[in-house]
Protein backbone atom coordinates (compact mmCIF):
# COMPACT_ATOMS: atom_id res chain seq x y z
CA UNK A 1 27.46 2.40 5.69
CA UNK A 2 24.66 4.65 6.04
CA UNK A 3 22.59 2.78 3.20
CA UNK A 4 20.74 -0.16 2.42
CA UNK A 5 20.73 -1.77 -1.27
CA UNK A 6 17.68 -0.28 -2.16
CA UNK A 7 18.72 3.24 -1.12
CA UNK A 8 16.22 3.62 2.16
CA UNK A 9 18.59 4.56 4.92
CA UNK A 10 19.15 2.35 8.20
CA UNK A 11 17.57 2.88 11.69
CA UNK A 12 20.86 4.32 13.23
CA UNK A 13 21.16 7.05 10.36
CA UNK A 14 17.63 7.96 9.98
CA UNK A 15 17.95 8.90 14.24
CA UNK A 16 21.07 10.39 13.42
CA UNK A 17 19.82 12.74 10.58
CA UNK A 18 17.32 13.70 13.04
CA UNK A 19 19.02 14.56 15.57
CA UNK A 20 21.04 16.86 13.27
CA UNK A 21 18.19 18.62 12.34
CA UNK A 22 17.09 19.41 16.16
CA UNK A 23 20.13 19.96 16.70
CA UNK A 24 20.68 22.91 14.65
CA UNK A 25 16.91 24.07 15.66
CA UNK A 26 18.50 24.36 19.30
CA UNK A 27 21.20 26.66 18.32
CA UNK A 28 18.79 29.06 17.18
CA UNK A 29 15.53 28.96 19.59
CA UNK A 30 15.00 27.45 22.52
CA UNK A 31 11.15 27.42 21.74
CA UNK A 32 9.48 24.22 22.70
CA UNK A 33 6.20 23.46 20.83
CA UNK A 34 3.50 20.93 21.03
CA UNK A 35 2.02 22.03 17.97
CA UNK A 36 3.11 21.53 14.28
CA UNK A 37 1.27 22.96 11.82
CA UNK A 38 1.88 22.07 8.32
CA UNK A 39 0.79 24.17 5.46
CA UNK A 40 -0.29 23.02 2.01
CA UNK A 41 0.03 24.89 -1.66
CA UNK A 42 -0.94 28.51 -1.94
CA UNK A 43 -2.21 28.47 2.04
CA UNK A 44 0.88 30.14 3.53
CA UNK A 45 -0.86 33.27 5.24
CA UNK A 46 -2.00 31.18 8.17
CA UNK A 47 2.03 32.05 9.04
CA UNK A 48 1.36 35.60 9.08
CA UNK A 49 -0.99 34.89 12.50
CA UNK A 50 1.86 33.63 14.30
CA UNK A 51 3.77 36.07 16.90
CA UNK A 52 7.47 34.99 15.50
CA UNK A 53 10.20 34.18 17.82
CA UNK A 54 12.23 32.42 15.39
CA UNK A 55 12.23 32.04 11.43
CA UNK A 56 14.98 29.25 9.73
CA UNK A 57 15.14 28.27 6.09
CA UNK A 58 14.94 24.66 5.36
CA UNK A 59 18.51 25.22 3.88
CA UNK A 60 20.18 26.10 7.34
CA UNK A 61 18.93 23.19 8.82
CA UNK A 62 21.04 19.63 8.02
CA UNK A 63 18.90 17.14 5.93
CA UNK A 64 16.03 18.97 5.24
CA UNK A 65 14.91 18.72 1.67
CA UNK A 66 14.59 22.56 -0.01
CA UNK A 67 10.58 23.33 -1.36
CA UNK A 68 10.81 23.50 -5.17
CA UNK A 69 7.50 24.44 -5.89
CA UNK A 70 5.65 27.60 -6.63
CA UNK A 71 3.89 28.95 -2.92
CA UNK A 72 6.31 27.27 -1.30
CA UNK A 73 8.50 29.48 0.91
CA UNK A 74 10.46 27.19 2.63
CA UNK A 75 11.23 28.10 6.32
CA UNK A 76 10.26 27.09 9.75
CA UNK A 77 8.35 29.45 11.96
CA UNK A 78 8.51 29.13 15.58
CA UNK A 79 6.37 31.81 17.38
CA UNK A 80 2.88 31.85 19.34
CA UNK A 81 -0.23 31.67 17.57
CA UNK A 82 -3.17 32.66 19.44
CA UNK A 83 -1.12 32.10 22.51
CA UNK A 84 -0.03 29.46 21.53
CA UNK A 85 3.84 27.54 21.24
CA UNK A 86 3.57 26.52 17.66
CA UNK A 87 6.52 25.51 15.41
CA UNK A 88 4.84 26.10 11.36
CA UNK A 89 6.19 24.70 7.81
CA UNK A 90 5.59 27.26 5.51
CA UNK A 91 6.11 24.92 2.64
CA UNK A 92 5.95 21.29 2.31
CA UNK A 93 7.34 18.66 -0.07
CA UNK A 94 6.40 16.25 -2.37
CA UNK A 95 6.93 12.85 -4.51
CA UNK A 96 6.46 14.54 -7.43
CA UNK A 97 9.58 16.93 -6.40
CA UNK A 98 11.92 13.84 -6.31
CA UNK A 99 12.15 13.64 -2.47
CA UNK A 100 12.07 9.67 -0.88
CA UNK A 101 8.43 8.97 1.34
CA UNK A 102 11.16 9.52 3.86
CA UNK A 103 12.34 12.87 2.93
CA UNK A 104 9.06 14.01 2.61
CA UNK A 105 8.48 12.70 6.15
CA UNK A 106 11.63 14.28 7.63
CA UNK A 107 10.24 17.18 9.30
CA UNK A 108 7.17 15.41 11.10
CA UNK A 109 10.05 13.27 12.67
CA UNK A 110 11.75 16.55 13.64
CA UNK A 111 8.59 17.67 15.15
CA UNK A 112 7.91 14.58 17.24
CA UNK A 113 11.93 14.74 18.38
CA UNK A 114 10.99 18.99 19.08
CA UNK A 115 8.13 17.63 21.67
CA UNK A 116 5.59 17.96 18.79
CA UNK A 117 2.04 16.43 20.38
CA UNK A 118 -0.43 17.75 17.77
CA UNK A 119 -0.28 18.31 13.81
CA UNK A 120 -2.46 20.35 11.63
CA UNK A 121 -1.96 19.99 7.98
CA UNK A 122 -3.62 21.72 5.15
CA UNK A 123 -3.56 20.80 1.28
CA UNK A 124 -5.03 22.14 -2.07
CA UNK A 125 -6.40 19.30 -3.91
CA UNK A 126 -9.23 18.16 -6.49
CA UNK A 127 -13.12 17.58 -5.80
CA UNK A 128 -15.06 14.41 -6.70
CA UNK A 129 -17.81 14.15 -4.29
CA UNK A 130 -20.57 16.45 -6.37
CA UNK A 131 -21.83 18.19 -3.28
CA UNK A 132 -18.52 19.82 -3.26
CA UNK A 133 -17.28 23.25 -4.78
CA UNK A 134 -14.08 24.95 -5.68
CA UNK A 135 -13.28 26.94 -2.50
CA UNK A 136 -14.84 24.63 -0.13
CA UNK A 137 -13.13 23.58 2.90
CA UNK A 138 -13.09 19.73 3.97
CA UNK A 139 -12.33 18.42 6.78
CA UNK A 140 -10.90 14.76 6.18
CA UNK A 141 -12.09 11.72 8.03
CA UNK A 142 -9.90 9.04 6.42
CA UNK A 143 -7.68 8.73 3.71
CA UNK A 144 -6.59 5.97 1.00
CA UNK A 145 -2.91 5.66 -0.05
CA UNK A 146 -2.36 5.18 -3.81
CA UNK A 147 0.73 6.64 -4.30
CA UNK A 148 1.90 3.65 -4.37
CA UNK A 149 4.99 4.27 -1.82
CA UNK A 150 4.94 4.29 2.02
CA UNK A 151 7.11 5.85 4.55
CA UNK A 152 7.17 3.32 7.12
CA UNK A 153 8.74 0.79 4.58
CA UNK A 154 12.64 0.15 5.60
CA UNK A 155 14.03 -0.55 8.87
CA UNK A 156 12.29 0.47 11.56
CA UNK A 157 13.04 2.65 14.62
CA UNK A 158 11.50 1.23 17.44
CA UNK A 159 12.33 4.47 19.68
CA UNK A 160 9.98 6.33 17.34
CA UNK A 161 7.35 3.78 17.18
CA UNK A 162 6.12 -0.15 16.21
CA UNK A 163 6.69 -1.81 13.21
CA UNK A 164 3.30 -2.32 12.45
CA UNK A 165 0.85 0.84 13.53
CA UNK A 166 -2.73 1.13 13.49
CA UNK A 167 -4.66 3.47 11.15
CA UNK A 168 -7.93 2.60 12.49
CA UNK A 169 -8.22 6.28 13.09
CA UNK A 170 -5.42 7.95 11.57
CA UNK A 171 -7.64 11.42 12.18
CA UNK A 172 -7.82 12.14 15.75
CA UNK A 173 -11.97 12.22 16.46
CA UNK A 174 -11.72 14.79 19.20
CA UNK A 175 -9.36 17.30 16.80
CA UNK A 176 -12.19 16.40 13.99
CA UNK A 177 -14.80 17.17 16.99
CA UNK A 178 -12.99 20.59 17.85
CA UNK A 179 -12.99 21.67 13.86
CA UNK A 180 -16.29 21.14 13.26
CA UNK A 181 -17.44 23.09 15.94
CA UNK A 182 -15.34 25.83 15.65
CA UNK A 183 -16.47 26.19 12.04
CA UNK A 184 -19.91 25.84 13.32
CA UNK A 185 -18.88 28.91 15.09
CA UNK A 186 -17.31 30.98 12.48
CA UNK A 187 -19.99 30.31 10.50
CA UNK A 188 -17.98 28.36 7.87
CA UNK A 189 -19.07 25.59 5.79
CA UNK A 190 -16.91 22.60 6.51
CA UNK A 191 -17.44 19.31 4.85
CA UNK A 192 -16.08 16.26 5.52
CA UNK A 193 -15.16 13.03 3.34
CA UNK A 194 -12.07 11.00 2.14
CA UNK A 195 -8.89 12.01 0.69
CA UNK A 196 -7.59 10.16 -1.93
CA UNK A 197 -3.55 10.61 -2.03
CA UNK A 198 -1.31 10.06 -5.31
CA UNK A 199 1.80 10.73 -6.85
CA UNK A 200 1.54 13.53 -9.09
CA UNK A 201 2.25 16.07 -10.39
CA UNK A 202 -0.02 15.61 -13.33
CA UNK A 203 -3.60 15.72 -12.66
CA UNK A 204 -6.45 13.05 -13.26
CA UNK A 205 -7.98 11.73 -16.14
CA UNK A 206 -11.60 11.62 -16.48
CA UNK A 207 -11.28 7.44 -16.56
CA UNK A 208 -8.97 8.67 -13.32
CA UNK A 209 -11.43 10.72 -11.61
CA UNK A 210 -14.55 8.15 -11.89
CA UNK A 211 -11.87 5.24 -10.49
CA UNK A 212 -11.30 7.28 -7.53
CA UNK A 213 -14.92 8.40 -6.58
CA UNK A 214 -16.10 4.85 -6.86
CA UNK A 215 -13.50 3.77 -4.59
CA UNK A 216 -14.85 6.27 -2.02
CA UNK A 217 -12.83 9.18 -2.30
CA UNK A 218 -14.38 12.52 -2.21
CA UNK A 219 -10.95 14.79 -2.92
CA UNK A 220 -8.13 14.11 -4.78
CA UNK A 221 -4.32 15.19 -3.69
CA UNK A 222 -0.56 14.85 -3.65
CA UNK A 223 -0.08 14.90 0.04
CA UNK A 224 -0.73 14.50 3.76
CA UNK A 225 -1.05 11.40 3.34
CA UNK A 226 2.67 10.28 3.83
CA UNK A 227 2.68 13.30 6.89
CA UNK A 228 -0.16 11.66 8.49
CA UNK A 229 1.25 8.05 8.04
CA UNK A 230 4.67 9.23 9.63
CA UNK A 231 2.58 11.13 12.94
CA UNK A 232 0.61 8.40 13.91
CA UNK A 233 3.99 6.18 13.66
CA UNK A 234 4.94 8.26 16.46
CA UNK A 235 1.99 8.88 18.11
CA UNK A 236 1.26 12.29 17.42
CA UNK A 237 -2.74 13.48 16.74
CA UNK A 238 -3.56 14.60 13.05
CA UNK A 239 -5.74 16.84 12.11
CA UNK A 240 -6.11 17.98 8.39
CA UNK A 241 -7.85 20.23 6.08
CA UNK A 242 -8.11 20.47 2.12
CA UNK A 243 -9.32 23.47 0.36
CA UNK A 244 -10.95 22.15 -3.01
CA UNK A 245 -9.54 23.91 -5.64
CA UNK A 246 -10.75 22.85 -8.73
CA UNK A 247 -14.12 20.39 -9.36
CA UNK A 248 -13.17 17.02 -10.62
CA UNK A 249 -16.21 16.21 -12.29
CA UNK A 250 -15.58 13.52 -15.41
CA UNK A 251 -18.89 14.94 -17.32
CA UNK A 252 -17.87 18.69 -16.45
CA UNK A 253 -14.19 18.62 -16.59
CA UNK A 254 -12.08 22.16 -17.86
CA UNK A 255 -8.73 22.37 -18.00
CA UNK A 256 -6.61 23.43 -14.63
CA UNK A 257 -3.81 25.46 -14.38
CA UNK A 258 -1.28 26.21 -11.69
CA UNK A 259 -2.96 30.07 -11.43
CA UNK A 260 -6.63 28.97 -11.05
CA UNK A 261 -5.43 26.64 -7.74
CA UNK A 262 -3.83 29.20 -6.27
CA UNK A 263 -6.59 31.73 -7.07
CA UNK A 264 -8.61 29.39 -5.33
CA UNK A 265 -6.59 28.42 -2.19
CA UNK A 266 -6.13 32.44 -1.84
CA UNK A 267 -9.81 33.07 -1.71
CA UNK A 268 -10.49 30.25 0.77
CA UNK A 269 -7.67 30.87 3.10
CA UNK A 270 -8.97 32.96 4.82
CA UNK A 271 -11.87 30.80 6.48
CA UNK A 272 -8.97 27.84 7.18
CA UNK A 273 -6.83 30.52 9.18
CA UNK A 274 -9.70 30.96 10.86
CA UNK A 275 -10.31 27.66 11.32
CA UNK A 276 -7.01 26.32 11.81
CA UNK A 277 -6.33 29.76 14.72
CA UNK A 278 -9.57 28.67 16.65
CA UNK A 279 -9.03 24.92 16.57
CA UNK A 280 -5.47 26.56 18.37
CA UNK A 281 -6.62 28.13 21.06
CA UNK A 282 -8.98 26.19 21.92
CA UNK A 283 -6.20 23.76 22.15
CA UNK A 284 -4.14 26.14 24.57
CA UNK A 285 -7.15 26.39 26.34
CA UNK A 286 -8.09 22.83 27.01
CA UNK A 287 -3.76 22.61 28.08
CA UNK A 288 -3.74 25.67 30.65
CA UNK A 289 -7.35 24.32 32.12
């Protein structure tokens, strides 16, 4: 059968999709990571830090959905990074794209089945909080869901985790810790505040942008949020980063195009590979002590 009526697939072919998916991954490295990393719109280049053992398009592995947007390269890296056995998505996916919360969620299940322990995940998104500029770096704390769709909803695999999980801290504190201080080091600005996920692709209205600040967001995205959901399902540590790309501001607000994020994320990737490469090692560090 394979199906349920409303289209979510059952427990035995969700594991089985899976395991297609790993298994493929196994006939071309034998690389064994216990880091994902998962990288957001126009932030790529952290890639180009990793020492690559093995590089496979989402399209040669079964099940995976194929990045349609713009910045999106669409591979897997497996490699070292700072010394490091990392496994990277350079490209992520989307609601907006079409994809099922469980498509998007596919490869964070792939990780955990890998041996996945830890994910880092950047995005691009929008700025609310008015201490924050375009270019900024924030570290999120928490995160609200309004994108009105969850990944955990369907049958549930109990071999990947319970039916009802706790988000009580869906951001690990000692990975938040770690971040902070290794910007501290770097000498990097890093905020912190709540991420606000929703579907997309369009962006906010002003009326938009006010709801969402007074409900205690501080950024605005299309993301993570579905990533994150899916790792602490299965007991994996999150970590994530947004660079602020545009400022949100209701009173203020210009027009946004496609060019002016990515001009953005490009001029503040560089202090997230930095980031993201510290927080790394330090990681390999704290394993080989």
């Amino acid at each position: 059968m394979g199906t349920l009526v409303s289209g979510l697939l059952d427990a035995a072919t969700q594991q089985a999709q899976v395991e297609a998916a790993v298994e493929a991954v196994r006939a071309v490295t034998d690389e064994r990571p216990r880091l994902g990393i998962i990288l957001g719109t126009g932030l790529g280049k952290l890639a180009e830090e990793i020492d690559v053992q093995a590089d496979i398009p989402y399209d040669d592995l079964p099940h995976f959905p194929i990045s349609t947007v713009e910045s999106h390269h669409g591979r897997l890296i497996f490699g070292l990074l700072r010394g490091v056995s990392v496994v990277a998505m350079q490209g992520r996916f989307h609601l907006y794209e079409g994809y099922t919360p469980q498509q998007v969620t596919f490869p964070v299940r792939v990780f955990a089945a890998l041996g996945v322990e830890t994910v880092l995940i950047s995005n691009a998104c929008g700025g609310m909080n008015p201490n924050y500029r375009r270019g900024d770096l924030m570290l999120i704390t928490d995160h609200i869901n309004l994108q009105g769709v969850n990944p955990l909803v369907g049958p549930n695999v109990a071999a990947w985790g319970p039916r009802f999980p706790d988000m009580s801290e869906p951001y690990d504190v000692e990975l938040r810790r770690l971040a902070e201080q290794k910007a501290l080091d770097l000498g990097i600005k890093l905020q912190q505040g709540v991420y606000v996920a929703v579907t997309g692709p369009n962006l906010e209205t002003k009326a938009e942008y006010r709801f969402l600040r007074a409900i205690g967001a501080d950024v605005v995205g299309m993301s993570t949020v579905p990533e994150v959901t899916v790792a602490r399902h299965m007991n994996l540590r999150a970590m994530a980063i947004s660079v602020i790309t545009d400022e949100c501001f209701p009173d203020a607000l210009e027009p946004v195009t496609l060019e002016h994020v990515l001009e953005a994320a490009a001029e503040a990737e560089p202090k997230l590979t930095a980031i993201m490469a510290a927080v790394v090692e330090a990681l390999g560090e704290k394993t080989l002590a």
